[in-house]
Protein backbone atom coordinates (compact mmCIF):
# COMPACT_ATOMS: atom_id res chain seq x y z
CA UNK A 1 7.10 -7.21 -32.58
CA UNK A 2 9.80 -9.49 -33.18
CA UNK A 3 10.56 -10.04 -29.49
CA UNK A 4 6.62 -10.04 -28.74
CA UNK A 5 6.66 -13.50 -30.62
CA UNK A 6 9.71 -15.32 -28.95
CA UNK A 7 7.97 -15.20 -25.29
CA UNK A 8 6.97 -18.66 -24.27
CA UNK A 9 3.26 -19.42 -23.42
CA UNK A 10 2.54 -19.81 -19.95
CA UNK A 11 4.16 -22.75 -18.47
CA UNK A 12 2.32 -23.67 -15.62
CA UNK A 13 5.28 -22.80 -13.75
CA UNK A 14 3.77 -20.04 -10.95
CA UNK A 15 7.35 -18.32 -10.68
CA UNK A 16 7.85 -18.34 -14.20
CA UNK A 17 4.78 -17.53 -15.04
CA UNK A 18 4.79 -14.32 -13.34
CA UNK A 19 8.05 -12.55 -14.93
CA UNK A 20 6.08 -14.08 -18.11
CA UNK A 21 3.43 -11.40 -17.84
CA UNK A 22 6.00 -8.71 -16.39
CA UNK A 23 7.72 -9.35 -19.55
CA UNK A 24 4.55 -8.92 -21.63
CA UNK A 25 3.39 -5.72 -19.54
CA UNK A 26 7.41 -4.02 -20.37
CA UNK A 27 6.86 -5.32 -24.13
CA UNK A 28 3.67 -3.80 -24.68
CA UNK A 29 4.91 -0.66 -22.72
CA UNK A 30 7.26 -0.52 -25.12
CA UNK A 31 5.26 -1.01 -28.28
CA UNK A 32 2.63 2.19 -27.03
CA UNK A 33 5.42 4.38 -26.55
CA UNK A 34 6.74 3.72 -29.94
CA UNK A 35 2.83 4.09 -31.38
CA UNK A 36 2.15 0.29 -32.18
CA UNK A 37 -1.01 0.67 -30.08
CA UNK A 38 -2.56 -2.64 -31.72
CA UNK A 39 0.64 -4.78 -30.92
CA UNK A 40 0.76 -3.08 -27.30
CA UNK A 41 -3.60 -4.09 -26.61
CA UNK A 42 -2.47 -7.67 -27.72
CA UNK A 43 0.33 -7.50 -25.11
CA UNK A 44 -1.22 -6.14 -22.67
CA UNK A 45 -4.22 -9.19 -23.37
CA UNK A 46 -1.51 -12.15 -22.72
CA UNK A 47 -0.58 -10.82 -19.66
CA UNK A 48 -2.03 -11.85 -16.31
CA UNK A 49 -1.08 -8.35 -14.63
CA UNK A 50 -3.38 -5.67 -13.11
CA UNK A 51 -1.35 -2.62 -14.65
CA UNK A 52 -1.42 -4.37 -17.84
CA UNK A 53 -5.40 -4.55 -17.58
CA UNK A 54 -5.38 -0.83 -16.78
CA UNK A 55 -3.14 0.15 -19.43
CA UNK A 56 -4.92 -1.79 -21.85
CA UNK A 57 -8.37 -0.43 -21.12
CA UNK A 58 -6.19 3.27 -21.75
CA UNK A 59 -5.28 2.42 -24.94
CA UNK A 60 -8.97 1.41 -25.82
CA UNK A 61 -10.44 4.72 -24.64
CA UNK A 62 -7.56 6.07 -26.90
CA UNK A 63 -8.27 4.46 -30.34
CA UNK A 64 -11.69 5.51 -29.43
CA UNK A 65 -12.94 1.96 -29.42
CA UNK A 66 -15.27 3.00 -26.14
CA UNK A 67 -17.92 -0.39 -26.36
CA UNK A 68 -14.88 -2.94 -25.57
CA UNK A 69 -13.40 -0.48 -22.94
CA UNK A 70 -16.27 -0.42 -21.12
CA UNK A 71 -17.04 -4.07 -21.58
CA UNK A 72 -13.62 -4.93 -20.21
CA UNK A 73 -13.42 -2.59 -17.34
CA UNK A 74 -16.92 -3.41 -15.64
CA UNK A 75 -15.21 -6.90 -16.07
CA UNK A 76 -12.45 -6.27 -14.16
CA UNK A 77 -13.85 -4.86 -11.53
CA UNK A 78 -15.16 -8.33 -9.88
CA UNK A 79 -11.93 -9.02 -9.64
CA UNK A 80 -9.57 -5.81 -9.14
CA UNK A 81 -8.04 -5.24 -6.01
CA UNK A 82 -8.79 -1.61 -4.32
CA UNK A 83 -5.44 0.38 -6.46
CA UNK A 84 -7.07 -0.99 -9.68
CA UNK A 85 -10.34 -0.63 -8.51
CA UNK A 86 -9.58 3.25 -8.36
CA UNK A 87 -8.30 3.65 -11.77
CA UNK A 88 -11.46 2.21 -13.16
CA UNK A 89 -13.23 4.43 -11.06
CA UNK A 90 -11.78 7.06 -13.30
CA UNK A 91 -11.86 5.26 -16.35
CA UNK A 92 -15.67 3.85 -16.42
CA UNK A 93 -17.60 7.56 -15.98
CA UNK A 94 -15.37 8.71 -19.00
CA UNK A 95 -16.24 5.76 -21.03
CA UNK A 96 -20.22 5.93 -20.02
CA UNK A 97 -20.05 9.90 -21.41
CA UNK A 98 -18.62 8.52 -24.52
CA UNK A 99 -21.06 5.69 -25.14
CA UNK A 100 -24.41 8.21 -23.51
CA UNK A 101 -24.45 5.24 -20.86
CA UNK A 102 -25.42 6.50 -17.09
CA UNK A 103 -22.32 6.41 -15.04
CA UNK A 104 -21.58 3.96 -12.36
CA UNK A 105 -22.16 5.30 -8.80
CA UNK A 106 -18.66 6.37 -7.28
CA UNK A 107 -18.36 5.29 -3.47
CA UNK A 108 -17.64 8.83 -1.96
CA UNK A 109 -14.25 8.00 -0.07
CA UNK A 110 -14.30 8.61 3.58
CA UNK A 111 -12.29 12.25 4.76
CA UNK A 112 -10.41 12.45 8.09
CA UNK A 113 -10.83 15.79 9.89
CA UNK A 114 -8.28 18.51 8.46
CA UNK A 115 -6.96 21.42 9.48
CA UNK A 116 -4.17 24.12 9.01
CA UNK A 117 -0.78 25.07 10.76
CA UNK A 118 1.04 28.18 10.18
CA UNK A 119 4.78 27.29 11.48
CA UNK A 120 8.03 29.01 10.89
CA UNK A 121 9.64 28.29 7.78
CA UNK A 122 10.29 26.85 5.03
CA UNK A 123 11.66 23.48 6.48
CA UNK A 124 10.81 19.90 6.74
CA UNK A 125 6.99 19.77 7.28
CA UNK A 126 6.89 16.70 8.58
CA UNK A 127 9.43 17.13 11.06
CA UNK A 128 8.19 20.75 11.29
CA UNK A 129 4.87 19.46 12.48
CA UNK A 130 5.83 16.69 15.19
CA UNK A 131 7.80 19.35 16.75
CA UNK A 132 5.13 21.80 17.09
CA UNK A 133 2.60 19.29 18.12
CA UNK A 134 4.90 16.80 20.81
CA UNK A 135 4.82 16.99 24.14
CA UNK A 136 6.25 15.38 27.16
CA UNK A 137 3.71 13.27 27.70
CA UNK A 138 2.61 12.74 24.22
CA UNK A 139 5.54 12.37 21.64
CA UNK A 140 4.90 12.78 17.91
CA UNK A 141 7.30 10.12 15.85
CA UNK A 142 7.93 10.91 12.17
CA UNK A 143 7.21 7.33 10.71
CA UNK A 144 5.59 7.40 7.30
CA UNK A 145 5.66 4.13 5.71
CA UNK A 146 7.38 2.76 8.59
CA UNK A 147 5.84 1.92 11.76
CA UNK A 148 2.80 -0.50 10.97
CA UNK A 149 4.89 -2.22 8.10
CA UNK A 150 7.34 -2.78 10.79
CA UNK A 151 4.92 -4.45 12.90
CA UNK A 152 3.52 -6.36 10.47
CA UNK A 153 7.17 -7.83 9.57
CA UNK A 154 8.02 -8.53 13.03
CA UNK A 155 4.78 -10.50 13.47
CA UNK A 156 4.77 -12.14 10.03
CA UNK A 157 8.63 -12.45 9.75
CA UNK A 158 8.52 -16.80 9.79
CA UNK A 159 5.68 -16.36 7.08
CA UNK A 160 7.62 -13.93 5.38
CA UNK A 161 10.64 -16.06 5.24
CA UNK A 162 9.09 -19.10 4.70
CA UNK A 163 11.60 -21.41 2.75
CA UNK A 164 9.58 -22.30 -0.42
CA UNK A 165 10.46 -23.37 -3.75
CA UNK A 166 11.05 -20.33 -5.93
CA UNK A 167 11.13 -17.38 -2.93
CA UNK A 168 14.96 -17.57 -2.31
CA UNK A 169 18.07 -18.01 -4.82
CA UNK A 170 20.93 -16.58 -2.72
CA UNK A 171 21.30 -15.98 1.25
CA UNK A 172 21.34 -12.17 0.31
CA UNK A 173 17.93 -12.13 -0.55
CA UNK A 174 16.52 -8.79 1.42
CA UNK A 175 13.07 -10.95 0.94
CA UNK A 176 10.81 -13.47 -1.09
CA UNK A 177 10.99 -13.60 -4.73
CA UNK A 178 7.75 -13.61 -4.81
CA UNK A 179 6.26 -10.73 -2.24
CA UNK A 180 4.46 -9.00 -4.94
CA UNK A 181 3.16 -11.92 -6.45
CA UNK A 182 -1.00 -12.52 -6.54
CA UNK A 183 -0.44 -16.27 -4.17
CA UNK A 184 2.09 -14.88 -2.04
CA UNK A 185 -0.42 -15.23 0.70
CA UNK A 186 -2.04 -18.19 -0.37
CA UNK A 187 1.50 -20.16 -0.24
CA UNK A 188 1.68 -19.25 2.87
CA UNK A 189 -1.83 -19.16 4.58
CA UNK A 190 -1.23 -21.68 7.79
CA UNK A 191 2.11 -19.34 8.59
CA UNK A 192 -0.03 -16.41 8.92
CA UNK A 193 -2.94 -17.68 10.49
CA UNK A 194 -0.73 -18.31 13.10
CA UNK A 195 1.12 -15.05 12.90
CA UNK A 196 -2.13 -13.27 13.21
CA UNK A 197 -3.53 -15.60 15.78
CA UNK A 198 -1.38 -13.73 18.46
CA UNK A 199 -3.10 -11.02 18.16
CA UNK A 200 -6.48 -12.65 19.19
CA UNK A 201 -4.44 -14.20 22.82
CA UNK A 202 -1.46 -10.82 23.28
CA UNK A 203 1.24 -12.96 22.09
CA UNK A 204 1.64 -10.79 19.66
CA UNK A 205 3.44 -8.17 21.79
CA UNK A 206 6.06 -10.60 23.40
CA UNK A 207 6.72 -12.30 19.61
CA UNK A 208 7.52 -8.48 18.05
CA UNK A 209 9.76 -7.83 20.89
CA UNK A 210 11.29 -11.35 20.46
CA UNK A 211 11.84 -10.85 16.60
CA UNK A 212 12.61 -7.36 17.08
CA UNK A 213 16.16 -8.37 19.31
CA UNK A 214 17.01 -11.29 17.65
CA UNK A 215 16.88 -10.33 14.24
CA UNK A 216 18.28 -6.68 14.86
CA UNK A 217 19.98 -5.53 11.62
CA UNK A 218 19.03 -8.28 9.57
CA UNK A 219 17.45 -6.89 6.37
CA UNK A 220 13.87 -7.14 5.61
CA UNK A 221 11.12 -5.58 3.12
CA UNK A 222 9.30 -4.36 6.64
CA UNK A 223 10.89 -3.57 8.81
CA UNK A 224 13.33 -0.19 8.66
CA UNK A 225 15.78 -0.55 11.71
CA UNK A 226 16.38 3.29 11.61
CA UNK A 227 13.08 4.05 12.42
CA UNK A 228 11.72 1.20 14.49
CA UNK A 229 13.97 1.98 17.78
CA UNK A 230 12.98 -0.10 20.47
CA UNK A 231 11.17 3.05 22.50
CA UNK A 232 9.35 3.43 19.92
CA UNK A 233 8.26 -0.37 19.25
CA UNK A 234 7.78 -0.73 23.17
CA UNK A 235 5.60 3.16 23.08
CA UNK A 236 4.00 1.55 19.81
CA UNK A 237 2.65 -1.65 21.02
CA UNK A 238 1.01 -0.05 24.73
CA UNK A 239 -0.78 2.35 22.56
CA UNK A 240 -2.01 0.60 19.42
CA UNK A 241 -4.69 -2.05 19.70
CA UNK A 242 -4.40 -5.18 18.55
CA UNK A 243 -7.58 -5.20 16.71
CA UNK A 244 -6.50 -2.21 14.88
CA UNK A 245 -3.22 -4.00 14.06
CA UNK A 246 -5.02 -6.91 13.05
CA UNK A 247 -7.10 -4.87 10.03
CA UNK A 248 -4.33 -3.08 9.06
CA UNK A 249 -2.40 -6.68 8.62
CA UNK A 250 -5.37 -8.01 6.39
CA UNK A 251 -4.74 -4.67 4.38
CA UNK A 252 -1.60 -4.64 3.58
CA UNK A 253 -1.76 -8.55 2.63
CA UNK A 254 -4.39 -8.03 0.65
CA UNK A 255 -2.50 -5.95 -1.94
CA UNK A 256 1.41 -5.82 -0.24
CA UNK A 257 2.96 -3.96 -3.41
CA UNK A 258 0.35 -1.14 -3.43
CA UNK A 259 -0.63 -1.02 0.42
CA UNK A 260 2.88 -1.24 2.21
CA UNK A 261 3.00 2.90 0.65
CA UNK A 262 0.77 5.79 1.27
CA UNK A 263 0.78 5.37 5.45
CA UNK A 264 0.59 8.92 7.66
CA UNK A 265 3.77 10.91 7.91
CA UNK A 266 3.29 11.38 11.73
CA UNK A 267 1.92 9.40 14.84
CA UNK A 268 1.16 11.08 17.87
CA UNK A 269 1.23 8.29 21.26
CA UNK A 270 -1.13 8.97 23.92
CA UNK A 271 0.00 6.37 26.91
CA UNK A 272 -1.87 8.20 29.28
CA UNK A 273 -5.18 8.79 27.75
CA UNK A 274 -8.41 8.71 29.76
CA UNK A 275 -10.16 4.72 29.36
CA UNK A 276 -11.99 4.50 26.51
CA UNK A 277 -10.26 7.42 24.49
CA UNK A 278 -7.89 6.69 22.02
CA UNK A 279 -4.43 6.70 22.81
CA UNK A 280 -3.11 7.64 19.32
CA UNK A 281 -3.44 9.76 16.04
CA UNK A 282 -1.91 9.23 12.89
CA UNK A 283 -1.74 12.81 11.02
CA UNK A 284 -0.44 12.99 7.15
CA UNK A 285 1.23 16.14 6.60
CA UNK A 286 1.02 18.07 3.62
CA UNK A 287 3.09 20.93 2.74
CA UNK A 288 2.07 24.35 0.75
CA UNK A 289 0.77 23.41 -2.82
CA UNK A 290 1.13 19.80 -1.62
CA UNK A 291 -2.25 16.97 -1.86
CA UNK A 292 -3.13 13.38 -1.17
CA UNK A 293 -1.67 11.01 -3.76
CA UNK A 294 -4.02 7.85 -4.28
CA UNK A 295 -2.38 5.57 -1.94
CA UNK A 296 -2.70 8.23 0.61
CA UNK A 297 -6.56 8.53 0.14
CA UNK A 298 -7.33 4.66 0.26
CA UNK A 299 -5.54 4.81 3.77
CA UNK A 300 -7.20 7.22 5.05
CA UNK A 301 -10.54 6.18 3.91
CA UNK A 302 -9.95 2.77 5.66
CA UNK A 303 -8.88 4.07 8.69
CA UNK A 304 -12.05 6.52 8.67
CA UNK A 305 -14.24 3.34 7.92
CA UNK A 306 -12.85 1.23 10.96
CA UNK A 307 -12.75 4.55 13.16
CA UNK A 308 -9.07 5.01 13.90
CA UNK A 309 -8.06 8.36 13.93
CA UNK A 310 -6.44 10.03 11.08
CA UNK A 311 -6.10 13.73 10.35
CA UNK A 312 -4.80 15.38 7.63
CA UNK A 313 -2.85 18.82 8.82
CA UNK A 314 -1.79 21.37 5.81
CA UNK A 315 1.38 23.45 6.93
CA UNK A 316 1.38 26.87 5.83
CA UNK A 317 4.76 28.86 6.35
CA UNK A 318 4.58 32.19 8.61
CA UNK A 319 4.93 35.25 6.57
CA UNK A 320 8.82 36.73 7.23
CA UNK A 321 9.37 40.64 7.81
């Protein structure tokens, strides 16, 4: 409590500003795990952060105190991006029951076709999977979280790295100070414009290729050098179209902490598919006893909605003898 009172007010200050209300959200986490739930709601008030907003509303439905839960959440979601916009969706129903209010139509999340694989085992689905499924002519790459963030940071890398006031401190900065931070994009809106622009005229392939040579090695938040070989950014960028790229950019800037997570395990490239047919499939893998986390479900619910094709494949293991 003590500590609680010593934090500045805001300062106007957008840099400082921000580890203000990190501090507040850690200070009021640690006033509700040592049961000061009042001291941790006024916490979680001062600060300006979407978990903090969540958490709060939590501690309301807690102390029972339903009416201002309710109140505060259908405020919120105006202005909640899509990872806070699914907590409330599991927070405003309970808090409706509570208060006898009707609740609030869910949006039924879109499903990608599923199916099942029994393989020999137990090993590494994933890799389990792209081995049984990759052909020739059709190679299955086990990227995860890796390919389209890659893209996206080869594209966006002079955005990215945009010199501003408060983003770097040191040359070893692996990136901006403030990536995660709400006007990340806004700092930097005429940088990715442009970035994105390429996409519209097929610069965009020659510019990833560019980026991808000269700044082999260098680290970034993006782009994982392990994974992104150059067959596979060269396979990548015949394959994928750049209006698919494009949406899936606006997605991950839209929320970059939440969205850059939750991508299909496996991508299966299709060079020679017939016109008009796609010429990939992203497939998340799940193993026995194994479901979607959240971030997996609001991926595959936008690529259903813009019609890319996702599937989900559960492995089951082959019985032994």
């Amino acid at each position: 409590e003590q500590l609680a009172t010593e934090v500045p007010a805001a300062s106007g200050n957008r840099w400082l500003d921000a580890r203000r209300s990190r501090l507040l959200l850690t200070l009021g986490q640690t006033a509700e795990r040592s049961g000061e739930a009042e001291q941790a709601l006024l916490l979680y008030a001062e600060s300006n952060n979407s978990e903090a907003r969540i958490r709060r509303l939590r501690v309301l439905e807690r102390l029972g105190r339903y009416q201002e839960g309710y109140e505060l959440a259908q405020a919120a979601l105006g202005q909640a991006r899509e990872s806070e916009t699914q907590a409330l969706g599991r927070l405003l129903p309970r808090l409706a029951r509570k208060l006898n209010q009707p609740a609030p139509q869910a949006v039924k999340a879109a499903e990608a076709p599923t199916y099942v694989l029994e393989l020999p085992g137990p090993q590494s689905v994933e890799r389990a999977v792209a081995e049984h499924l990759s052909t020739a002519s059709t190679p299955v790459f086990y990227v995860e979280n890796c390919l389209i963030t890659g893209l996206f940071g080869l594209l966006l890398w002079p955005a990215i790295f945009k010199p501003l006031p408060g983003a770097f401190f040191h040359p070893f900065h692996s990136g901006p100070a403030d990536l995660y931070r709400e006007d990340f994009v806004r700092q930097r809106q005429a940088e990715i414009d442009a970035c994105l622009a390429q996409l519209d005229d097929g610069r965009y392939r020659e510019t990833m290729r560019a980026t991808w040579h000269a700044k082999q090695g260098i680290t970034s938040p993006f782009v994982h050098w392990g994974v992104l070989s150059e067959p596979l950014l060269t396979a990548a960028l015949s394959c994928l179209p750049a209006a698919h790229l494009r949406v899936c950019f606006i997605r991950l800037l839209s929320d970059l902490k939440h969205n850059r997570a939750g991508l299909p395990d496996l991508i299966q490239l299709m060079p020679d598919a017939p016109a008009g047919k796609p010429r990939y499939r992203m497939i998340e893998v799940k193993g026995p006893g194994d479901r979607l986390q959240d971030n997996q479900r609001r991926w595959i619910d936008f690529f259903c909605r813009y019609d890319m094709p996702v599937e989900v494949c559960h492995v089951r293991w082959q019985p032994t003898s």
